[in-house]
Protein backbone atom coordinates (compact mmCIF):
# COMPACT_ATOMS: atom_id res chain seq x y z
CA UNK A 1 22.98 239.39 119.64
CA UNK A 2 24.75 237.18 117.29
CA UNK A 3 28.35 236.43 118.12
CA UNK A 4 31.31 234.43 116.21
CA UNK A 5 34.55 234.62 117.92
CA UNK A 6 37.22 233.07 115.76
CA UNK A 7 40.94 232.44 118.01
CA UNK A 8 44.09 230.38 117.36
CA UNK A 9 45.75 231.74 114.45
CA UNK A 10 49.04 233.10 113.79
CA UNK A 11 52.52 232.70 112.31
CA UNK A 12 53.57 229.26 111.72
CA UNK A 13 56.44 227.41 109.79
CA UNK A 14 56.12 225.39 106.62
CA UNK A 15 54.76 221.97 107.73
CA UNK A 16 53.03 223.23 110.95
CA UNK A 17 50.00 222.78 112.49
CA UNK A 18 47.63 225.21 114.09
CA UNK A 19 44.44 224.50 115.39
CA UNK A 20 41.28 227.06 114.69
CA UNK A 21 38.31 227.76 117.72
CA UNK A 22 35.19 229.48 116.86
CA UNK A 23 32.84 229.97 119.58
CA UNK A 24 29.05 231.07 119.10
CA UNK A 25 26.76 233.05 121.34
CA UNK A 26 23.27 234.65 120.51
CA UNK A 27 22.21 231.37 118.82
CA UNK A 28 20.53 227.80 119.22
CA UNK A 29 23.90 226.32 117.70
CA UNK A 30 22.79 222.91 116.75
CA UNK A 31 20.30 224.68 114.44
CA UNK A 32 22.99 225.85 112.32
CA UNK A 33 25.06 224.68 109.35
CA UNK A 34 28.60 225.65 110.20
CA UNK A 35 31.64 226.46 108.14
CA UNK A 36 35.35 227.94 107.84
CA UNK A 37 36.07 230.23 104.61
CA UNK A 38 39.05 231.74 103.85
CA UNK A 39 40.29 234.57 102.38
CA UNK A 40 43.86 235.48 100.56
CA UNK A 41 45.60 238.99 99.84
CA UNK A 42 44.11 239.55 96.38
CA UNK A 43 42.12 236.65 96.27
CA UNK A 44 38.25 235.67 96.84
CA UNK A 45 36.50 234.53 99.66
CA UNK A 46 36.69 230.63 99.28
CA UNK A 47 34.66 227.67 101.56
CA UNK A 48 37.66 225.64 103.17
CA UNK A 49 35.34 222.91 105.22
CA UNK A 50 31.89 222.66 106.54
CA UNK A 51 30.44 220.23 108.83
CA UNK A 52 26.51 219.87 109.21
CA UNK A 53 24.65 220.80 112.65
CA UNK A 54 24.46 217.51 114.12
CA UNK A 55 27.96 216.86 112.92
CA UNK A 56 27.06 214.22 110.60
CA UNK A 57 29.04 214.92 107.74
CA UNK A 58 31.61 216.98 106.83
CA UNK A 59 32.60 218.44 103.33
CA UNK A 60 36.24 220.27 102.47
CA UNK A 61 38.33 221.74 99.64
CA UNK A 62 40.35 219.88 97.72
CA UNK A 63 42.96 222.02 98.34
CA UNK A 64 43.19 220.60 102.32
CA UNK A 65 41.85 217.67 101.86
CA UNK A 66 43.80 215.54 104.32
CA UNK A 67 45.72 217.99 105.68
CA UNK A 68 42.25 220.12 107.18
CA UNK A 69 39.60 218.28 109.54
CA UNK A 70 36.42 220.33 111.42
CA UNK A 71 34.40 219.27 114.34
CA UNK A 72 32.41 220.84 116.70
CA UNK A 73 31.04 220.28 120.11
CA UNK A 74 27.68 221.18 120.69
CA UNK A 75 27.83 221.74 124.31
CA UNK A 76 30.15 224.00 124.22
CA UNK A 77 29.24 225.90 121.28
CA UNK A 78 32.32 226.00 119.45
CA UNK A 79 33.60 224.57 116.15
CA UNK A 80 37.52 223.37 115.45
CA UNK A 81 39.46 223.63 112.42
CA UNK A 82 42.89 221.71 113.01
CA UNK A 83 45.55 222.23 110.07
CA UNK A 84 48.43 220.29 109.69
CA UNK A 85 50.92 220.24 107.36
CA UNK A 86 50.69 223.91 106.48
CA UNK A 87 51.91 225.60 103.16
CA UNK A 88 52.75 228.77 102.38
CA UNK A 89 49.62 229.06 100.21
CA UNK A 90 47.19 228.42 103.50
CA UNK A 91 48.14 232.19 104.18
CA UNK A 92 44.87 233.63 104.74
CA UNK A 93 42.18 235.01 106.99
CA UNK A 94 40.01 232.11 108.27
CA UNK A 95 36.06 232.92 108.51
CA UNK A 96 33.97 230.78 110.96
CA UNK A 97 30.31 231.12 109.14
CA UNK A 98 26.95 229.77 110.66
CA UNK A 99 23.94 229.19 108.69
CA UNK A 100 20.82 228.18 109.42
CA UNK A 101 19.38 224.49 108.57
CA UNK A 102 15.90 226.39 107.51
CA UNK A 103 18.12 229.52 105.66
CA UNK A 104 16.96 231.64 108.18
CA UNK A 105 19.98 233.24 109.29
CA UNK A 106 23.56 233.58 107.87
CA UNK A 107 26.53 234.86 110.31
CA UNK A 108 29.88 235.73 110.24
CA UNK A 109 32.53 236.09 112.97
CA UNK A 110 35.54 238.72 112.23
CA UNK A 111 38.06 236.14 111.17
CA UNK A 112 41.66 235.22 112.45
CA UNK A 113 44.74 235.41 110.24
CA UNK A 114 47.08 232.18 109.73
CA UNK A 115 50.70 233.19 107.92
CA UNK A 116 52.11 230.29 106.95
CA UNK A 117 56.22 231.70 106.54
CA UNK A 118 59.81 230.65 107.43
């Protein structure tokens, strides 16, 4: 069975930093494509960063461009999503998504909310 377990949300101030873990099970992880979405009250789903299954490259929004920066680690599974200079409009629920090089699977973990307040 298929598991995405996003962690490391939560409230932060204005200018903060939080960093996001998603960890994998169920799955050969370097076969798969693997990406945070995110998802406002009100708003529509929307790709934040991806990074491909080697780690080779890495693509983001221009709305955190800079500010946003995804790895992973192979070994252990797990992809990272560190945020730093948070705004208020970063308020969301993060999605950790991994897809399949071939297109032969497409998951989703249960997402972690990030409230960017003072």
């Amino acid at each position: 069975q298929v598991q995405l377990v996003e962690s490391g949300g939560g409230l932060v101030q204005p200018g903060g930093s939080l960093r996001l873990s998603c960890v994998t099970s169920g799955l050969t992880f370097s076969f798969y494509d693997m990406s945070w979405y995110r998802q406002a009250p009100g708003k529509e789903r929307e790709l934040v960063a991806s990074i491909t299954r080697l780690g080779g490259s890495t693509n983001y929004a221009d709305s955190v461009k800079g500010r946003f920066t995804t790895s992973r680690d192979n070994a252990k599974n797990t992809i990272y999503l560190q945020m730093i200079s948070l705004k208020p409009e970063d308020t969301a629920v993060y999605y950790c998504n991994a897809r399949h090089w071939l297109g032969t699977g497409d998951y989703w973990g249960q997402g972690t909310l990030v409230t960017v307040s003072s």
